[in-house]
PDB file of N, CA and C in Angstrom:
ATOM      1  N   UNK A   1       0.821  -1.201   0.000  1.00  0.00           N
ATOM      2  CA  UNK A   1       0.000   0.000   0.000  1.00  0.00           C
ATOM      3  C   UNK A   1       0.858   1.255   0.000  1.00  0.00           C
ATOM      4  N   UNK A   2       1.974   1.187   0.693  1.00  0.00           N
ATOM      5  CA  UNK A   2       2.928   2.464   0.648  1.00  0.00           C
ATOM      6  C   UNK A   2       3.252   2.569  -0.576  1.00  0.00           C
ATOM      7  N   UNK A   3       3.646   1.920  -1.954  1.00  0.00           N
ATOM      8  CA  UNK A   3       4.153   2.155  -3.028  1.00  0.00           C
ATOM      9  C   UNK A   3       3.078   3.192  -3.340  1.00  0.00           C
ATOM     10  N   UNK A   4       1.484   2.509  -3.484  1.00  0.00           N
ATOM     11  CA  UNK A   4       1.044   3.332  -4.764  1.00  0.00           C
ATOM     12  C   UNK A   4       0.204   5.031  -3.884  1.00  0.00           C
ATOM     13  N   UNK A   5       0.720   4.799  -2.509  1.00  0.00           N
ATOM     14  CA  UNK A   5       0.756   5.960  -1.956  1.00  0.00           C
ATOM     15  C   UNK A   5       2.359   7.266  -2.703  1.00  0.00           C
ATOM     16  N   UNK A   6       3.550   6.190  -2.481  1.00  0.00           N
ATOM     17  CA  UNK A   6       4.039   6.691  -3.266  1.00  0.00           C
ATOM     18  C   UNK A   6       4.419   7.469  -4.544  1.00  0.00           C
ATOM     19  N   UNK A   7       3.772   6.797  -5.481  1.00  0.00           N
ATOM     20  CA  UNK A   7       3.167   6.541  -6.689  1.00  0.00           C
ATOM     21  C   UNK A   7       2.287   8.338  -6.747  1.00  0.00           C
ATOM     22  N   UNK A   8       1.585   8.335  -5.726  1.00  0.00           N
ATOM     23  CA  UNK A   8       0.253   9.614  -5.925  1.00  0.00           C
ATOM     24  C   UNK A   8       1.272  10.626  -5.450  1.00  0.00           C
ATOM     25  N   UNK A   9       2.281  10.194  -4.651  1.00  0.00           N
ATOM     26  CA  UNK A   9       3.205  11.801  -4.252  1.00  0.00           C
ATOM     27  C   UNK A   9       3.877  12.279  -5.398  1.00  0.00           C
ATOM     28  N   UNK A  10       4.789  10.867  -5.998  1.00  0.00           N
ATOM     29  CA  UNK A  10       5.522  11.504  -6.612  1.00  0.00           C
ATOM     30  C   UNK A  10       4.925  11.769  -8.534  1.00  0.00           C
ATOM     31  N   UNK A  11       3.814  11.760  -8.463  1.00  0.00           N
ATOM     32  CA  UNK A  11       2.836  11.832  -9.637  1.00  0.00           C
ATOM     33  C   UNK A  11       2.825  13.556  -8.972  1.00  0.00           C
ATOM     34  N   UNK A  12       2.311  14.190  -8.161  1.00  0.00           N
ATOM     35  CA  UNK A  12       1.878  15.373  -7.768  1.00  0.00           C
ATOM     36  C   UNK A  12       3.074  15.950  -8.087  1.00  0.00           C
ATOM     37  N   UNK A  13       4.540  15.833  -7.246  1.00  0.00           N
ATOM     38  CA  UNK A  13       5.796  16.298  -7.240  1.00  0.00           C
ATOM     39  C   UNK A  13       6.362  16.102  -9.167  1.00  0.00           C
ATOM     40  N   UNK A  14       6.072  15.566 -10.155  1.00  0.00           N
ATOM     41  CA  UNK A  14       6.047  15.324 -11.342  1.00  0.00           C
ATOM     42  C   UNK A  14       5.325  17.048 -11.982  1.00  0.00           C
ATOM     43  N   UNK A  15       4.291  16.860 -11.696  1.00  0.00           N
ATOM     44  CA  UNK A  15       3.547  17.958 -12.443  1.00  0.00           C
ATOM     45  C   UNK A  15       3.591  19.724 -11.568  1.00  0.00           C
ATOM     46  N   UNK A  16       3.633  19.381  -9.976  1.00  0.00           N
ATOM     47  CA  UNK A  16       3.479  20.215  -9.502  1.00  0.00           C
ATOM     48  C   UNK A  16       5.463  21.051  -9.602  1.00  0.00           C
ATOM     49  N   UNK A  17       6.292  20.814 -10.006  1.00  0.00           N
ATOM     50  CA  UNK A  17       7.790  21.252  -9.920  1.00  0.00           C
ATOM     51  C   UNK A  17       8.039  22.033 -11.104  1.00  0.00           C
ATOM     52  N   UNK A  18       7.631  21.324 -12.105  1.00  0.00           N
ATOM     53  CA  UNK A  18       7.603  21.915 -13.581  1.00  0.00           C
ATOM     54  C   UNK A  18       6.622  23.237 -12.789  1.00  0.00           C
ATOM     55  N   UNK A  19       5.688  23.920 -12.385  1.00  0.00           N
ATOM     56  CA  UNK A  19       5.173  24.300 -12.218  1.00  0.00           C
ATOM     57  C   UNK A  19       5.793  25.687 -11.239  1.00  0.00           C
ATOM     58  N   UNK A  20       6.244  24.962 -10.975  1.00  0.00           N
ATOM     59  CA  UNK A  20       6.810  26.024  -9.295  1.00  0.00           C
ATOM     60  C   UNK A  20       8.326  26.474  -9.890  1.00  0.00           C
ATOM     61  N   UNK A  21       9.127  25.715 -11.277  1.00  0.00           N
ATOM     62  CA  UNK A  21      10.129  26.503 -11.354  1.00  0.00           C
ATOM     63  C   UNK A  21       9.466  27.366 -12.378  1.00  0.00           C
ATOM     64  N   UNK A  22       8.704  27.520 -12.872  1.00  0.00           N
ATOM     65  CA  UNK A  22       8.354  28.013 -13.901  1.00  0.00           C
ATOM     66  C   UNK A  22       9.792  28.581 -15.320  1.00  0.00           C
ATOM     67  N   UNK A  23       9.947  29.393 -15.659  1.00  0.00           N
ATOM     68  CA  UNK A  23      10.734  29.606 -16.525  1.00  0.00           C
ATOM     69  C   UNK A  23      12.539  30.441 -15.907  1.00  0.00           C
ATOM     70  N   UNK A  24      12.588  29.820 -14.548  1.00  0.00           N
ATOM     71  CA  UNK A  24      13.395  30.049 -13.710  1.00  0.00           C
ATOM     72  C   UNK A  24      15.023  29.259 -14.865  1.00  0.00           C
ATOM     73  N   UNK A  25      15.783  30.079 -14.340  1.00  0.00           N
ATOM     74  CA  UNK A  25      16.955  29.949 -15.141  1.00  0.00           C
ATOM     75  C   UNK A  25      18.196  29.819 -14.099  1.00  0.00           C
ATOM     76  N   UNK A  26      17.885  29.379 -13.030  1.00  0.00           N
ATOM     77  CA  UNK A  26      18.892  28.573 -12.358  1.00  0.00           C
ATOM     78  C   UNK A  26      19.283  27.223 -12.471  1.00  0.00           C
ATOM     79  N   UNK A  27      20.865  26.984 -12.219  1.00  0.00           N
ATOM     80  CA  UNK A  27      21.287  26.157 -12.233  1.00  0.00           C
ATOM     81  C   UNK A  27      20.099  24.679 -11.818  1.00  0.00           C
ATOM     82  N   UNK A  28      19.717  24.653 -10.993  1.00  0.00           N
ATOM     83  CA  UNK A  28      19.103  23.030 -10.483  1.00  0.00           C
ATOM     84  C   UNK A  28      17.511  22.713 -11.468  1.00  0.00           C
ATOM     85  N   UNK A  29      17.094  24.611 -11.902  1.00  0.00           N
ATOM     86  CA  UNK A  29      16.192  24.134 -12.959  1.00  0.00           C
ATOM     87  C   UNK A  29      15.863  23.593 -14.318  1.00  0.00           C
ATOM     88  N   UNK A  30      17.776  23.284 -14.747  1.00  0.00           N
ATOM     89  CA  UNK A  30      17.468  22.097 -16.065  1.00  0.00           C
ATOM     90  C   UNK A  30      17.463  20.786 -15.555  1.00  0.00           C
ATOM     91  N   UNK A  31      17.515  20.570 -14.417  1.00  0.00           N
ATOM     92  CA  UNK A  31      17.288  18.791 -13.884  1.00  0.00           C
ATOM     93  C   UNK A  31      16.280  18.544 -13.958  1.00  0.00           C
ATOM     94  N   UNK A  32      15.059  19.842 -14.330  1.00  0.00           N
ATOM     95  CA  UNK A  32      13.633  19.551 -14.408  1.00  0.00           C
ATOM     96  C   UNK A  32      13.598  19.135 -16.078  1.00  0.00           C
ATOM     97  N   UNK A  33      13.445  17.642 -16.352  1.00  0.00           N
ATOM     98  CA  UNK A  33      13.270  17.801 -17.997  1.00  0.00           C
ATOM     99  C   UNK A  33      11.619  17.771 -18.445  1.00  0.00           C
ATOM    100  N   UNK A  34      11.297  18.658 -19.021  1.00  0.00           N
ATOM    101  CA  UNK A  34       9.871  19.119 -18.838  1.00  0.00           C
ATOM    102  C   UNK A  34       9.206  18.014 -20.273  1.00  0.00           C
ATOM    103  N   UNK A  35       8.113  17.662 -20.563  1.00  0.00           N
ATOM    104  CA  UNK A  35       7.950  16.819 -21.579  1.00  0.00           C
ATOM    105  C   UNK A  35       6.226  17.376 -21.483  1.00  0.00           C
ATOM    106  N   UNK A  36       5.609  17.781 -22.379  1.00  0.00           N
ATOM    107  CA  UNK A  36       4.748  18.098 -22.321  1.00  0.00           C
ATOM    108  C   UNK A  36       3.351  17.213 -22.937  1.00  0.00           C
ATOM    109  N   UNK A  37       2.313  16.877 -22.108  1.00  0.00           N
ATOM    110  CA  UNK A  37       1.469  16.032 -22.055  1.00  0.00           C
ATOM    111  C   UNK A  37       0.250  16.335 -22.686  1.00  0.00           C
ATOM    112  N   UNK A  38      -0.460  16.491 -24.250  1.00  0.00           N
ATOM    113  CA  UNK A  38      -0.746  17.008 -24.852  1.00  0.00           C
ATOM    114  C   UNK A  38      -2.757  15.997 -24.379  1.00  0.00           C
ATOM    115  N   UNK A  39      -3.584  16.810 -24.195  1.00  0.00           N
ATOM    116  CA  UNK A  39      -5.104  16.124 -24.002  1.00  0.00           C
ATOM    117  C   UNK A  39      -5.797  16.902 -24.472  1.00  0.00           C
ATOM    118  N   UNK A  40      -6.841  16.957 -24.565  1.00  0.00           N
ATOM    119  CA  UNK A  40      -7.857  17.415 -25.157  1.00  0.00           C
ATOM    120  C   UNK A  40      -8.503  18.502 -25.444  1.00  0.00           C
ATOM    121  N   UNK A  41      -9.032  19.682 -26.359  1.00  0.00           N
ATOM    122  CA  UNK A  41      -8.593  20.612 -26.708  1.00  0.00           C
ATOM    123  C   UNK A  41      -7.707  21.541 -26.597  1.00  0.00           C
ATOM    124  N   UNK A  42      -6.510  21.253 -26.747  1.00  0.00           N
ATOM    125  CA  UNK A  42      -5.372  21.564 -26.523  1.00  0.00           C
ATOM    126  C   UNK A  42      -4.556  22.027 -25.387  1.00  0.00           C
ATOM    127  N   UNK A  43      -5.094  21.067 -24.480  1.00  0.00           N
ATOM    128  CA  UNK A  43      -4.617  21.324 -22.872  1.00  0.00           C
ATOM    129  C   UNK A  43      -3.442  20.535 -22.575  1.00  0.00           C
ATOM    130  N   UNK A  44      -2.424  21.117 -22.214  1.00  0.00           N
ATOM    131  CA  UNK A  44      -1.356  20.539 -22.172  1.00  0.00           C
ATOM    132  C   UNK A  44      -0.603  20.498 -20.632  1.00  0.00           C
ATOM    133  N   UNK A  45      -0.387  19.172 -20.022  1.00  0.00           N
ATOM    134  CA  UNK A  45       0.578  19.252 -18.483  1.00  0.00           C
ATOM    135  C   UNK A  45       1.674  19.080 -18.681  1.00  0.00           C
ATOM    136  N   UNK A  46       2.606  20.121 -18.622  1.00  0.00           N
ATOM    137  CA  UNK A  46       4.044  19.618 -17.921  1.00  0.00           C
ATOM    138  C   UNK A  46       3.938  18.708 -17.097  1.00  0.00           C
ATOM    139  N   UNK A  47       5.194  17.923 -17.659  1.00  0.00           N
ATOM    140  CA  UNK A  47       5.345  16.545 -16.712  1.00  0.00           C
ATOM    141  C   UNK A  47       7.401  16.470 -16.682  1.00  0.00           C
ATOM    142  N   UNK A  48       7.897  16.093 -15.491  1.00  0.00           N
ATOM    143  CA  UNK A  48       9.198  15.797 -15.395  1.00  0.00           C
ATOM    144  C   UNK A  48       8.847  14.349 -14.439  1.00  0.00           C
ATOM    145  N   UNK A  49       9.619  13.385 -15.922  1.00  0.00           N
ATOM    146  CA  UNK A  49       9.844  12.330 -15.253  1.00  0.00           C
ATOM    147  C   UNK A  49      11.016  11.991 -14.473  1.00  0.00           C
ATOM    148  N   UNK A  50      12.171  12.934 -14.017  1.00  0.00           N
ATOM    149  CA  UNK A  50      13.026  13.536 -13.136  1.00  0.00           C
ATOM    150  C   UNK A  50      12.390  13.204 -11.842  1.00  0.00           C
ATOM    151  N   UNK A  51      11.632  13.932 -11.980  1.00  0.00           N
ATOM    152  CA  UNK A  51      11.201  14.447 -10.461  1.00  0.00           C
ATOM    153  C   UNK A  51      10.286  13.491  -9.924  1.00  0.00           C
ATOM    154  N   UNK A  52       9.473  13.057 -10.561  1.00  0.00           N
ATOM    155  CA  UNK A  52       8.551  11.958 -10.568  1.00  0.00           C
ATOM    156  C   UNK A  52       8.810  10.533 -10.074  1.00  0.00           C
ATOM    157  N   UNK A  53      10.290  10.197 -10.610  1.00  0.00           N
ATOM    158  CA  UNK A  53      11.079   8.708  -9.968  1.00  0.00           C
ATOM    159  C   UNK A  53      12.082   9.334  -8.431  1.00  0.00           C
ATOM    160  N   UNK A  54      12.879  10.405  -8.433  1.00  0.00           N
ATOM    161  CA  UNK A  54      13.055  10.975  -7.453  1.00  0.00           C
ATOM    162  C   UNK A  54      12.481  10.584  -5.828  1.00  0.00           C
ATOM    163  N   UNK A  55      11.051  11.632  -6.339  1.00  0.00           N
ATOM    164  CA  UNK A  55      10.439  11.753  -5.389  1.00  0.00           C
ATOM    165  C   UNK A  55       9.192  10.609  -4.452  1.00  0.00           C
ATOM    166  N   UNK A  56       9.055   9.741  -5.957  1.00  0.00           N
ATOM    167  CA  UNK A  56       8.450   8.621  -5.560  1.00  0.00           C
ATOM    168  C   UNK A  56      10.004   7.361  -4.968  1.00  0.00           C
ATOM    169  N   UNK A  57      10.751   7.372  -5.378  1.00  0.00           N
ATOM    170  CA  UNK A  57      12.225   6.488  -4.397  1.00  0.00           C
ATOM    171  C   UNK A  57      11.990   7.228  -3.031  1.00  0.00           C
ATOM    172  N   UNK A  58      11.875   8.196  -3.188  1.00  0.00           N
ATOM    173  CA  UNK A  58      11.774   9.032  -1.239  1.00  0.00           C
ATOM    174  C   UNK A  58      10.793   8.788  -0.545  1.00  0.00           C
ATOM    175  N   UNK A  59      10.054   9.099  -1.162  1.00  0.00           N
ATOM    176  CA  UNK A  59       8.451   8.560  -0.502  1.00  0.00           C
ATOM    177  C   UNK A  59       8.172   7.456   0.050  1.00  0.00           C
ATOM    178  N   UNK A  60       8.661   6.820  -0.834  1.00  0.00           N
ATOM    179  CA  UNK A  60       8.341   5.340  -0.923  1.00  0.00           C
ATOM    180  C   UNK A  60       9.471   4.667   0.521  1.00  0.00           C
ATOM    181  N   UNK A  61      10.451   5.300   0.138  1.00  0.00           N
ATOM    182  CA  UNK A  61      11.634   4.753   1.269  1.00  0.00           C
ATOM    183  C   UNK A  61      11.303   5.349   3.073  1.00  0.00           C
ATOM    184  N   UNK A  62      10.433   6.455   3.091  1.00  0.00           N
ATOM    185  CA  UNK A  62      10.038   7.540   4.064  1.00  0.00           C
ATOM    186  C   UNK A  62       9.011   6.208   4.519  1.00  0.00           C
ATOM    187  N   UNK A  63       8.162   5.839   3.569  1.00  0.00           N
ATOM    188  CA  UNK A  63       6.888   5.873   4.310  1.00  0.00           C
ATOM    189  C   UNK A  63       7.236   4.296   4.625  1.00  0.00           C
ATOM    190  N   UNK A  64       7.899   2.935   4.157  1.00  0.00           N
ATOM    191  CA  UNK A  64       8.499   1.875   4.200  1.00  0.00           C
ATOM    192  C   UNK A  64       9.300   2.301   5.784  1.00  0.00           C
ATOM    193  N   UNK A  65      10.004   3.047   6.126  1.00  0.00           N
ATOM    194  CA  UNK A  65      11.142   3.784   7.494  1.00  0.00           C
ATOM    195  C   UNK A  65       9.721   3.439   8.238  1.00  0.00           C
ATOM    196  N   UNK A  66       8.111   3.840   8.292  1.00  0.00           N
ATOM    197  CA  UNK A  66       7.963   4.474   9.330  1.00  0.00           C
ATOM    198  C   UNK A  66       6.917   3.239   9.321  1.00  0.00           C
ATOM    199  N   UNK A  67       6.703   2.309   8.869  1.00  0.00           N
ATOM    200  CA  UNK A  67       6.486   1.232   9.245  1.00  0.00           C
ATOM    201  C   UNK A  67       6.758   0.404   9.864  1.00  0.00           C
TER     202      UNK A  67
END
């Protein structure tokens, strides 16, 4: 059950980072590789699958610790 708790953090931390660096031009903001997720009338989510395996390995290892 902790994975796909995992799974929903680091899905949020995926879309929500692209988001929060926005067009920021510091150094740690090209580790964000942005890939853009194209749906339906032309609505599109930034997505970094960077941040997404990252933050779901942490999560996942956090919430596994406190078990």
């Amino acid at each position: 059950m902790s994975l796909t708790k995992a799974i929903i953090v680091g899905a949020t931390g995926g879309i929500a980072a692209p988001f929060a660096i926005g067009g920021s031009t510091a150094p740690a903001a090209r580790l964000v590789d942005m890939v853009l997720i194209h749906g339906p009338n032309g609505v599109t989510i930034p997505w970094s699958w960077t941040v997404f395996c990252i933050v779901t390995l942490a999560a996942w290892g956090l919430l596994q610790a406190s078990r």
